[in-house]
Protein backbone atom coordinates (compact mmCIF):
# COMPACT_ATOMS: atom_id res chain seq x y z
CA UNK A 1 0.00 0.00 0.00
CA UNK A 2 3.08 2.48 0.92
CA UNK A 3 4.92 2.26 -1.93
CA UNK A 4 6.22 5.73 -2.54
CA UNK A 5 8.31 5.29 -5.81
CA UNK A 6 5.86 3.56 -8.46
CA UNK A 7 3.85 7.00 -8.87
CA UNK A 8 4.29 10.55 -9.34
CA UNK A 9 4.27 11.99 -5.38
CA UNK A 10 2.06 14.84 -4.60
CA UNK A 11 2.80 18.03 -3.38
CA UNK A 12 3.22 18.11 0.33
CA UNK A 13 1.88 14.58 0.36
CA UNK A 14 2.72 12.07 3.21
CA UNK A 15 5.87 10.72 1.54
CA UNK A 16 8.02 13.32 3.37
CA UNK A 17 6.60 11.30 6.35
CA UNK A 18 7.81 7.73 5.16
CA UNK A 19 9.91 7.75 8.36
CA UNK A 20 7.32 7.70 11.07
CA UNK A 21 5.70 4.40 9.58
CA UNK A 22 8.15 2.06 10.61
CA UNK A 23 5.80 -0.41 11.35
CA UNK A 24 2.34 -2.35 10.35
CA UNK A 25 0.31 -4.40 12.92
CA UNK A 26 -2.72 -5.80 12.97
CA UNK A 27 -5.76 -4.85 15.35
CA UNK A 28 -5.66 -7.73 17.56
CA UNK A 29 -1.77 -6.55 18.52
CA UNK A 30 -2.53 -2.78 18.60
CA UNK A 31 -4.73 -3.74 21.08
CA UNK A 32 -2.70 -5.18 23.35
CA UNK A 33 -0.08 -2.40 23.12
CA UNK A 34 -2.17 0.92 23.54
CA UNK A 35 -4.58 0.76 26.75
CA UNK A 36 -4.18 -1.48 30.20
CA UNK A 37 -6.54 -4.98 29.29
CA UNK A 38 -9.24 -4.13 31.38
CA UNK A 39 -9.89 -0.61 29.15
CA UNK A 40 -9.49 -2.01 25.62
CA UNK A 41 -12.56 -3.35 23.87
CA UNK A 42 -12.43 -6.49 21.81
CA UNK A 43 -11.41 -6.50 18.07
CA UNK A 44 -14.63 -6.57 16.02
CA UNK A 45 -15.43 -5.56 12.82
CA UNK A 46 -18.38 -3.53 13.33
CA UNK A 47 -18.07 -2.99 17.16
CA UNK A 48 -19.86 -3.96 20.22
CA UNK A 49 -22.72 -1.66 20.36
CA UNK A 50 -23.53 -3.51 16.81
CA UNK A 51 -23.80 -6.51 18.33
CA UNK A 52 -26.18 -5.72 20.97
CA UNK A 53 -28.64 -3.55 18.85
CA UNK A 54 -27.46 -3.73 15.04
CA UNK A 55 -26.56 0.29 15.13
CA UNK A 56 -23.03 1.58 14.26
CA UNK A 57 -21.27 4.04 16.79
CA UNK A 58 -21.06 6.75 15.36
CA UNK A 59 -20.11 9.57 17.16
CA UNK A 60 -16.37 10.33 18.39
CA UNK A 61 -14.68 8.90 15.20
CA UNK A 62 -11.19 9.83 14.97
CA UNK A 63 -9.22 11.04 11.76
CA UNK A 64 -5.53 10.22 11.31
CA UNK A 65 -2.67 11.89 9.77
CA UNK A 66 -3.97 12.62 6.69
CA UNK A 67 -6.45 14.82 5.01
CA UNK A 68 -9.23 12.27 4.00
CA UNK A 69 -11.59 14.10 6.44
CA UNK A 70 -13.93 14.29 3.54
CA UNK A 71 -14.19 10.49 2.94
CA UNK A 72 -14.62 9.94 6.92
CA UNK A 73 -17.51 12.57 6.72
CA UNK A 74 -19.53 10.95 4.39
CA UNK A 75 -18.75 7.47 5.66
CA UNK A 76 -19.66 8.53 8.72
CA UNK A 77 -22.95 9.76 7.61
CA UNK A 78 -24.03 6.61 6.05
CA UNK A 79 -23.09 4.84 8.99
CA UNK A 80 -26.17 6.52 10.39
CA UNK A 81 -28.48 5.03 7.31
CA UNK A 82 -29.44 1.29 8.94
CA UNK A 83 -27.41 -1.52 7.11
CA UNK A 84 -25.36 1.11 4.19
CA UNK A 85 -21.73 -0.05 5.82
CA UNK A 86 -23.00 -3.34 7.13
CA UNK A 87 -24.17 -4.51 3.43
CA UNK A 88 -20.87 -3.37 1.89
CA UNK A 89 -18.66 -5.90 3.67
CA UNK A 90 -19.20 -9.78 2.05
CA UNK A 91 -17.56 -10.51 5.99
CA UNK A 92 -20.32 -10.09 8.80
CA UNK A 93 -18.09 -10.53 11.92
CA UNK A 94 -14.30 -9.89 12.20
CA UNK A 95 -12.49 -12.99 10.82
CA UNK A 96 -9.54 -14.58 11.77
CA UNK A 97 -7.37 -14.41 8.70
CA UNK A 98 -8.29 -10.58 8.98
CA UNK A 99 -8.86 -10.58 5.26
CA UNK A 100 -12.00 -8.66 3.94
CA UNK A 101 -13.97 -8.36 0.78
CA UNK A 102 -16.04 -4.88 0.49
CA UNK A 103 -18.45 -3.51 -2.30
CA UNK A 104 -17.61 -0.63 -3.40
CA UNK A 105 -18.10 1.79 -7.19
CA UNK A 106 -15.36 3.05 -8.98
CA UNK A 107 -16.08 5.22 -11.87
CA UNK A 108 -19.67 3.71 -11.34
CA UNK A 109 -19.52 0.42 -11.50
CA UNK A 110 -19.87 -2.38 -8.64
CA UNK A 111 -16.64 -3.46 -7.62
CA UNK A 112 -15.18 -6.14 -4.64
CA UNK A 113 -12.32 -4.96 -3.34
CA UNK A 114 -10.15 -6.80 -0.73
CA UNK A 115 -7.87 -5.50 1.95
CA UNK A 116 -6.18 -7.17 4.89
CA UNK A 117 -6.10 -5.65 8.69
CA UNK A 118 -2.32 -4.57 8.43
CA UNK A 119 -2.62 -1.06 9.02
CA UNK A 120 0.90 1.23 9.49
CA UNK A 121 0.64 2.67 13.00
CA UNK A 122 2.22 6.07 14.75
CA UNK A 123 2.59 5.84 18.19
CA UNK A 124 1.05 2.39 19.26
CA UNK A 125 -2.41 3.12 17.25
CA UNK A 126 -3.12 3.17 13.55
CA UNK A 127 -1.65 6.28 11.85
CA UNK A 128 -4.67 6.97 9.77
CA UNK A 129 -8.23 6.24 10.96
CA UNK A 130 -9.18 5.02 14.28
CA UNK A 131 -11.20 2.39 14.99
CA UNK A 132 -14.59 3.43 16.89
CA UNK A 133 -14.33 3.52 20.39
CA UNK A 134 -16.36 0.44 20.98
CA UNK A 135 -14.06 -1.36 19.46
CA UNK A 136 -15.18 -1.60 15.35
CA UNK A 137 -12.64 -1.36 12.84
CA UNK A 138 -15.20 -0.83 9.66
CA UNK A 139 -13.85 2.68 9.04
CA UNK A 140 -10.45 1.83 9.05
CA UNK A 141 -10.95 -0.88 6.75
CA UNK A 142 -12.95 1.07 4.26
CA UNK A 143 -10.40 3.90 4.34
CA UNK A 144 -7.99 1.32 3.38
CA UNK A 145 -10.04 0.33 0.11
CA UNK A 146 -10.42 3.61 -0.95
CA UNK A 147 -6.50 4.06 -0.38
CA UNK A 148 -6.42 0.80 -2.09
CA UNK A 149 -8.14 2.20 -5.36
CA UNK A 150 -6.28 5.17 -5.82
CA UNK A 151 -2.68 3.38 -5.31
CA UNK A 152 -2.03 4.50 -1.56
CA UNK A 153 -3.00 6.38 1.01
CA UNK A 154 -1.08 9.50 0.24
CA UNK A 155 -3.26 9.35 -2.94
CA UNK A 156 -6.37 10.09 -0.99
CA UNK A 157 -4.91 13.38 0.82
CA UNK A 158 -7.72 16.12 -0.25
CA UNK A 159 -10.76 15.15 -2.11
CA UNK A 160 -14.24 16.25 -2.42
CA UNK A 161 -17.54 15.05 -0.51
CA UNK A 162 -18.85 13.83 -3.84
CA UNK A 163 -16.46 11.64 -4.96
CA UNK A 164 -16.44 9.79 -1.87
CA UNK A 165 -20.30 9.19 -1.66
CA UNK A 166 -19.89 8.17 -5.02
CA UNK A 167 -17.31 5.60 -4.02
CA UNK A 168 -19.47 4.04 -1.34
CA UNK A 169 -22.61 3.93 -2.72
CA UNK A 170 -22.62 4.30 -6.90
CA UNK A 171 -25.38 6.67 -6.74
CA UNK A 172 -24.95 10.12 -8.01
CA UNK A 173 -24.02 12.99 -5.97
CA UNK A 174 -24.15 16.68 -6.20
CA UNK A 175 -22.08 19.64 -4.75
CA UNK A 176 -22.77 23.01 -3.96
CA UNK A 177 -20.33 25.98 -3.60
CA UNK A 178 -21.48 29.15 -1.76
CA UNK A 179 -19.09 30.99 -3.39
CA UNK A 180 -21.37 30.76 -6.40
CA UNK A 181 -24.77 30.51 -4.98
CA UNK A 182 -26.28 32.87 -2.44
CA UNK A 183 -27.58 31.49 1.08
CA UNK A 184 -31.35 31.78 0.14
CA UNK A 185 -30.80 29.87 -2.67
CA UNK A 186 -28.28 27.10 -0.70
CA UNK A 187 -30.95 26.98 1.90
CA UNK A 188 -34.22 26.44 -0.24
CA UNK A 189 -32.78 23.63 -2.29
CA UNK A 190 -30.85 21.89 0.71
CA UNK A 191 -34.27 22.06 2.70
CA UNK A 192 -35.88 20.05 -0.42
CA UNK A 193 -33.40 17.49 -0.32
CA UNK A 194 -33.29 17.02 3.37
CA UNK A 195 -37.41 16.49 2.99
CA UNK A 196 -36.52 13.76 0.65
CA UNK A 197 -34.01 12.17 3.24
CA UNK A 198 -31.05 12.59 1.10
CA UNK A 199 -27.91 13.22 3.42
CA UNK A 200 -26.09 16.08 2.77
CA UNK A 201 -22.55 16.83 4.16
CA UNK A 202 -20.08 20.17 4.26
CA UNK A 203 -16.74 21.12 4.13
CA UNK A 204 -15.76 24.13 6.12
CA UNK A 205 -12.49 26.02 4.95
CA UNK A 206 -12.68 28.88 7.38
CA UNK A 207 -13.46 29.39 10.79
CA UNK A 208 -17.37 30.75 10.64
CA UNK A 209 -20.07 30.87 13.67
CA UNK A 210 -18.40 28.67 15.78
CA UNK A 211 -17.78 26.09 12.75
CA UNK A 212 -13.86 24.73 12.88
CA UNK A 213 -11.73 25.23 9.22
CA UNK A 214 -10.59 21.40 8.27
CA UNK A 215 -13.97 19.81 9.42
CA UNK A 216 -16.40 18.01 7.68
CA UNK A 217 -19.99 17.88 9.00
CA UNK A 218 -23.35 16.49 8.71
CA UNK A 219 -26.59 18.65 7.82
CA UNK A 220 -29.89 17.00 9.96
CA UNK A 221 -31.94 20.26 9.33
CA UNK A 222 -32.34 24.56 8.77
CA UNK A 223 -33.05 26.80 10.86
CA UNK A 224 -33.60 30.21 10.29
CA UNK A 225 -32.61 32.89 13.35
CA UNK A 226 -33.50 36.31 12.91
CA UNK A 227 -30.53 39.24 13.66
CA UNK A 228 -31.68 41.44 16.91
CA UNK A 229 -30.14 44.64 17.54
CA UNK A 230 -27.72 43.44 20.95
């Protein structure tokens, strides 16, 4: 997956970084490195709380060192949407051979895609995305597909919204820039698509009513407040 010299590197890409992965484990010996026994939850592919009542966790997902906050984003939203990341992994538990087969779209068309649970770690813990903190390692496994179809991981550094829900789920997908389209207009078409249960993510670039530069969030609905003198 690292291999830095079969492809034209990008600009301030991870490759200046090649030093600090000097080593790839899998979960099951992560696990026993980062937290005391009684504090680390069990390997599992889609995590405990999944078990128990067939919901992902999905809050408190953790990015790595590199800028594929966009792909988590969306991933993250679907995770919400019943079965989505369930359905795309042929696997249903976490197996021992750690090899799985996922179903994913490139340029459109349904694809199976298989990665292994060697991940390159920083620090004791995977050096890209975390698994969820009840133990599921889904996101880091479908970060490695993607990083699988587009050569590496460095590869995946910056990307937009749309061509990750594209990715995921082969249906089409739409962006929308608000440097071209005013905020009535943004807000009356969003509105219609959030009626229709379509999920709708955004990119934030600058810091902006208490919105962080860098994230990547989820719309669930509009409001409307009204500007009061003090």
């Amino acid at each position: 997956m690292l291999s830095w010299k079969e492809y034209p590197r990008t600009i301030g890409g991870l490759s200046k970084y090649l030093s600090w992965f000097k080593d790839f484990r899998r979960p099951k010996d992560l696990h026993n490195m980062s937290k005391p026994k009684d504090q680390v939850p069990q390997v599992s592919l889609f995590g405990k709380d999944f078990e128990s009542s067939q919901k992902l966790f999905t809050y408190d997902l953790e990015q790595g060192s590199i800028g594929d906050n966009y792909f988590l984003t969306v991933a993250t939203a679907l995770s919400e949407r019943g079965q989505i990341i369930p359905n795309m992994f042929h696997q249903k538990k976490y197996t021992h051979e750690g090899i799985f087969a996922l179903k994913v779209y490139v340029k459109g068309r349904p694809e199976d895609v298989t990665v292994d649970d060697l991940f390159p770690i920083y620090n004791n813990q995977p050096a890209f995305a975390k698994p969820t903190p009840d133990g599921g390692w889904w996101m880091p496994l479908l970060e490695k597909a993607y990083a699988k179809v587009h050569v590496n991981y460095e590869m995946t550094s910056s990307g937009s919204h749309a061509e990750a829900a594209r990715f995921l789920t082969g249906a089409p997908a739409r962006e929308f820039d608000t440097s071209y389209q005013s905020v009535e207009e943004l807000t009356s078409a969003l509105s219609m698509y959030l009626k229709q249960d379509f999920i709708i993510t955004a990119a934030c670039f600058v810091e902006h009513s208490g919105l962080l530069p860098g994230q990547g969030y989820i719309a669930k609905e509009f409001l409307k407040f009204n500007k009061t003198d003090g």
